[in-house]
C-alpha atoms as a PDB file:
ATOM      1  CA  UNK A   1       0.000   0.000   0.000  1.00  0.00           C
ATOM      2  CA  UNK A   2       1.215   3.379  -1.008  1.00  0.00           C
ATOM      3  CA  UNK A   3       0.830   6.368   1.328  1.00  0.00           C
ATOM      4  CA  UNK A   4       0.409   9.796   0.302  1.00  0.00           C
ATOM      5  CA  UNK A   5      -0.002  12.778   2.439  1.00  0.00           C
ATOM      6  CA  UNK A   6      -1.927  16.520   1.616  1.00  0.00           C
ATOM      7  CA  UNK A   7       1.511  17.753   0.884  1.00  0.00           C
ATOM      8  CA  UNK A   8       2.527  15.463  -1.912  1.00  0.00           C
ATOM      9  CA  UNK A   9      -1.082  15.817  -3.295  1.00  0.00           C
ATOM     10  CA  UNK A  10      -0.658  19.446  -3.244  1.00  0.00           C
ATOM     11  CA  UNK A  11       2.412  19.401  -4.859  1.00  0.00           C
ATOM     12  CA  UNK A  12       0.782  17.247  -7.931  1.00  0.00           C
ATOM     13  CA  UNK A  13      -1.443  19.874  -8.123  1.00  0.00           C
ATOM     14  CA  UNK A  14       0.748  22.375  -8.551  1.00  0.00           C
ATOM     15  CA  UNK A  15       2.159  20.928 -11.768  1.00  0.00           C
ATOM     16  CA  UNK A  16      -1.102  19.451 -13.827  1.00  0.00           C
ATOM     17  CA  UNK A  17      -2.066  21.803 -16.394  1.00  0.00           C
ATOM     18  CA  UNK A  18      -5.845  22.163 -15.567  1.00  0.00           C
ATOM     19  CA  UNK A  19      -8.270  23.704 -18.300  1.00  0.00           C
ATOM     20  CA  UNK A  20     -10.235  27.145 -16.723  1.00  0.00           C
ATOM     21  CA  UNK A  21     -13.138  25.196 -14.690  1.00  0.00           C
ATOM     22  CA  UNK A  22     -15.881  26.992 -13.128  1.00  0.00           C
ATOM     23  CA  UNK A  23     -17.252  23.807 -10.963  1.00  0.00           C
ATOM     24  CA  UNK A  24     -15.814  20.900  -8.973  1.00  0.00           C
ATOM     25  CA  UNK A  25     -18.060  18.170  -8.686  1.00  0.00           C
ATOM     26  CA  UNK A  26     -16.769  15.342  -6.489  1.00  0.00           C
ATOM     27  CA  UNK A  27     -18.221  12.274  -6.249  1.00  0.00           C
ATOM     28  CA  UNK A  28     -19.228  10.902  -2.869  1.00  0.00           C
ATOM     29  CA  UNK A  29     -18.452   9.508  -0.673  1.00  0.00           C
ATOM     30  CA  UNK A  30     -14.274   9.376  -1.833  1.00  0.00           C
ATOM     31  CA  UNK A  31     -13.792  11.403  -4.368  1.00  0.00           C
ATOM     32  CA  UNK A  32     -15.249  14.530  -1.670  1.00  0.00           C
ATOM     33  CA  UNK A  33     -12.016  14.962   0.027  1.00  0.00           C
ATOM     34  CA  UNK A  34     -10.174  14.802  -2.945  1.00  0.00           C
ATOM     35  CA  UNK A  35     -12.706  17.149  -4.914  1.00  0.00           C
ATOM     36  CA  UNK A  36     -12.266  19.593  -1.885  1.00  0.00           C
ATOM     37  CA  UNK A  37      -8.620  19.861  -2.460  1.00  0.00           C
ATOM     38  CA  UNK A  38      -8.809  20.324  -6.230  1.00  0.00           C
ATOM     39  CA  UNK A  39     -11.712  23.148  -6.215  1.00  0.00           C
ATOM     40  CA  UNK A  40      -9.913  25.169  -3.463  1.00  0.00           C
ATOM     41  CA  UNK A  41      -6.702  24.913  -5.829  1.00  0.00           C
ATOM     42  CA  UNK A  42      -8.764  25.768  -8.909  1.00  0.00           C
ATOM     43  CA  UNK A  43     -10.453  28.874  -6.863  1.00  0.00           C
ATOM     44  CA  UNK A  44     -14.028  27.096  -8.265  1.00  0.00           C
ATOM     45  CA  UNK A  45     -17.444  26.116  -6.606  1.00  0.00           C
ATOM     46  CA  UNK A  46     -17.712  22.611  -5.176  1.00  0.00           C
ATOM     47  CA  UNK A  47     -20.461  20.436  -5.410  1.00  0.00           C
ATOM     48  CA  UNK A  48     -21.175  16.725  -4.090  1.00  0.00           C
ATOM     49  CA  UNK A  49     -22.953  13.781  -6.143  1.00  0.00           C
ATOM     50  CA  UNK A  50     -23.780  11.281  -3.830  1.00  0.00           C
ATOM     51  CA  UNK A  51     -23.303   7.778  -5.913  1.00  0.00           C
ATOM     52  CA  UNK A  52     -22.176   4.878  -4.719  1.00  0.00           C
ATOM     53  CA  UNK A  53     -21.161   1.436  -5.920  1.00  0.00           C
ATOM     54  CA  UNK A  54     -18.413   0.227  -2.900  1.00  0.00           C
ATOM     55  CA  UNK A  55     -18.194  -0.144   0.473  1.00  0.00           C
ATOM     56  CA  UNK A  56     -15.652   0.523   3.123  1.00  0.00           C
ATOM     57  CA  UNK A  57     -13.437  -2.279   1.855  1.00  0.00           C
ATOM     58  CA  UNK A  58     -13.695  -1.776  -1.671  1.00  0.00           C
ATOM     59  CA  UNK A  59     -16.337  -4.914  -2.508  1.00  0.00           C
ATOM     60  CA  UNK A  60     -19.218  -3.708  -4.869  1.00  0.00           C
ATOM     61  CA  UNK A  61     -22.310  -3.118  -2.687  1.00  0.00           C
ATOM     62  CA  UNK A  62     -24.840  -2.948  -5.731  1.00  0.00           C
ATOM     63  CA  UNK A  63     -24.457  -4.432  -9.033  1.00  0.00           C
ATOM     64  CA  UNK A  64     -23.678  -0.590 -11.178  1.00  0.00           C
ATOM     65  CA  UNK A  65     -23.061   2.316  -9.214  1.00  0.00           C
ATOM     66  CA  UNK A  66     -26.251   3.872  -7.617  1.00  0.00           C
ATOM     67  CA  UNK A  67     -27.047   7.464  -7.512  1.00  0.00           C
ATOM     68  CA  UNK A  68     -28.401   8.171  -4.411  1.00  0.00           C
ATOM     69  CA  UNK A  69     -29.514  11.418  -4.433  1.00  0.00           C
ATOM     70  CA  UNK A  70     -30.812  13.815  -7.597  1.00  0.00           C
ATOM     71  CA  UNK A  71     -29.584  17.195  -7.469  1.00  0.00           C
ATOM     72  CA  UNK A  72     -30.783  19.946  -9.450  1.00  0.00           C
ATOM     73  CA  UNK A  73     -28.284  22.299 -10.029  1.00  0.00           C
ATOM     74  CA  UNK A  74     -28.143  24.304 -13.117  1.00  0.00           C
ATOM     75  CA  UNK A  75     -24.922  23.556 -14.813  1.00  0.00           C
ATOM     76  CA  UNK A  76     -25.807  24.735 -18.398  1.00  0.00           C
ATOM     77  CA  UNK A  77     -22.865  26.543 -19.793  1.00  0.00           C
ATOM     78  CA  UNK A  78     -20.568  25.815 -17.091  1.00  0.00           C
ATOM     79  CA  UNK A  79     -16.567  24.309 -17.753  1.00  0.00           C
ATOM     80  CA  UNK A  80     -17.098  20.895 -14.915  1.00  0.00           C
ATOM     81  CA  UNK A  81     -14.390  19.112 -13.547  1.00  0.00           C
ATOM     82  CA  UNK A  82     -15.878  15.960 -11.979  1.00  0.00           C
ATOM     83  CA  UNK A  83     -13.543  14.042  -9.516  1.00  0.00           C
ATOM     84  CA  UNK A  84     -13.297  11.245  -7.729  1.00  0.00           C
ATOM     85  CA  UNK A  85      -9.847   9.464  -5.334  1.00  0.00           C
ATOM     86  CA  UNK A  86      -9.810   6.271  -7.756  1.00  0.00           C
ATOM     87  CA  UNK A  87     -10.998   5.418 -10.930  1.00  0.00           C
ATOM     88  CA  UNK A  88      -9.914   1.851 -12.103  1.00  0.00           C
ATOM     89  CA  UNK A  89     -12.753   0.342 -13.504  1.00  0.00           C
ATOM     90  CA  UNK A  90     -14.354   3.685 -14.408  1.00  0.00           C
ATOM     91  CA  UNK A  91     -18.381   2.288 -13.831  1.00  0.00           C
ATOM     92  CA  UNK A  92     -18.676   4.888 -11.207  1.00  0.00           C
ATOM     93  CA  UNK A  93     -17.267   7.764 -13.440  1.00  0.00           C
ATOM     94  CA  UNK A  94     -19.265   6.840 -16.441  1.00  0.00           C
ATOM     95  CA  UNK A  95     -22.486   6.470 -14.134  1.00  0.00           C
ATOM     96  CA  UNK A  96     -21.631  10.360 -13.218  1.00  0.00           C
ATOM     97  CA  UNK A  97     -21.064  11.403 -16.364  1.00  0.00           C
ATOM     98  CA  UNK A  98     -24.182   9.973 -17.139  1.00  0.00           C
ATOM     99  CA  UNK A  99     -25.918  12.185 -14.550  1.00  0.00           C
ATOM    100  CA  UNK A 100     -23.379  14.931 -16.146  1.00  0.00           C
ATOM    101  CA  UNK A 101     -24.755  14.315 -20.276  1.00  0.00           C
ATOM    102  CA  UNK A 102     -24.728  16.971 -23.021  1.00  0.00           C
ATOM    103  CA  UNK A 103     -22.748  19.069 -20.583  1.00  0.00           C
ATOM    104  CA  UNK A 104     -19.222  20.677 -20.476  1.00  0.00           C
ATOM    105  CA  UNK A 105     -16.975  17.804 -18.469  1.00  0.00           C
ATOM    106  CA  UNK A 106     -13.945  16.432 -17.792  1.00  0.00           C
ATOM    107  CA  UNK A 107     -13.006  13.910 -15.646  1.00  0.00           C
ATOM    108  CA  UNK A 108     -10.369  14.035 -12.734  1.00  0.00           C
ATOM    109  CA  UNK A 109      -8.747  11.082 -10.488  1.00  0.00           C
ATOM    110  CA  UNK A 110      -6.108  10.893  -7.817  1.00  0.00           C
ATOM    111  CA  UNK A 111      -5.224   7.467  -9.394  1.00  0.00           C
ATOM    112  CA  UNK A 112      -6.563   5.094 -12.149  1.00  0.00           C
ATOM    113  CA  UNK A 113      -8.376   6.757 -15.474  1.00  0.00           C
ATOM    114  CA  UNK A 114      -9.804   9.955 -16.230  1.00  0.00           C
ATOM    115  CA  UNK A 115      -8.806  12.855 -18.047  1.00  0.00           C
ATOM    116  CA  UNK A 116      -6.636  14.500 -15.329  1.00  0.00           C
ATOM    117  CA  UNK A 117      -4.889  11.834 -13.262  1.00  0.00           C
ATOM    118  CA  UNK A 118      -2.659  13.435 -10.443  1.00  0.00           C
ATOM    119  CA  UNK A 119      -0.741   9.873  -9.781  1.00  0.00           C
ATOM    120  CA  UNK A 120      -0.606   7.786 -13.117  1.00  0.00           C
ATOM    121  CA  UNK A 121       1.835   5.697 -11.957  1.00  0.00           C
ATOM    122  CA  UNK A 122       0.438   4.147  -8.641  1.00  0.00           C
ATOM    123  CA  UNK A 123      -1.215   1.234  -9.613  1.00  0.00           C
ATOM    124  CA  UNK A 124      -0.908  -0.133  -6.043  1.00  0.00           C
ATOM    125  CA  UNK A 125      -4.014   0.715  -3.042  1.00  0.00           C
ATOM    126  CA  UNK A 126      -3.449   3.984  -1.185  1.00  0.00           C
ATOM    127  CA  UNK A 127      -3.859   5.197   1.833  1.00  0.00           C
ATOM    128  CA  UNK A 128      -5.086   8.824   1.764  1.00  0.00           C
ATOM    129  CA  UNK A 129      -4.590  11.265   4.380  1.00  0.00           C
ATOM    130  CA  UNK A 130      -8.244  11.450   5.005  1.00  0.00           C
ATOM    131  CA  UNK A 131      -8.854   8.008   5.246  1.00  0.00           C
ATOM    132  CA  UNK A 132      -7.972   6.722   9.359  1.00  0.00           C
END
């Protein structure tokens, strides 16, 4: 297991070449820590979509990822950066981007696949400072 603290995060920040974004979406319940960090870095509004496909130890609680709450925000015209901490499969990515169609997005990960990925080459489980 590979740990990384806020600092090294931070420090990957620093040096990914972002597009202008004007909304952080993170998806909960993991990718909300991580989706804090990036939106306060990219000076942009956060907001949560609560969808969930694991639990605690990483074994699929449903069969696709669930959304389990609708939100109604008005996103029309708006640059979105949706992020989760880890991507590998991608189901619960492309189940937000679902949510996320016709609009504006790209696609953010601490590790795994997505547009943006701030650790490509950790292919090993982390532990994340947020995480006890």
């Amino acid at each position: 297991m590979v740990s990384l603290s806020f600092k090294e995060i931070t420090e990957r920040l620093r040096i990914i070449e972002f597009p202008n974004i004007d909304v952080v979406i993170g998806i909960g319940t993991g990718g909300v820590p991580a989706a804090t960090m990036v939106a306060y870095h990219l000076d942009a509004e956060l907001l949560v979509m609560t969808l969930n496909y694991r639990d605690e130890e990483n074994n699929p609680r449903y069969n696709k990822p669930k959304l389990l709450e609708k939100a109604n925000w008005d996103l029309e015209g708006k640059r979105i950066l949706l992020v989760d901490d880890v991507s590998v499969s991608g189901k619960t990515m492309e189940a937000a981007l679902e949510q996320l169609k016709g609009l504006n997005v790209k696609t953010c990960a601490m590790k795994g696949r997505a547009n943006y990925v701030l650790f490509p080459e950790i292919k090993d489980c982390v532990k994340w400072p947020w995480k006890p």
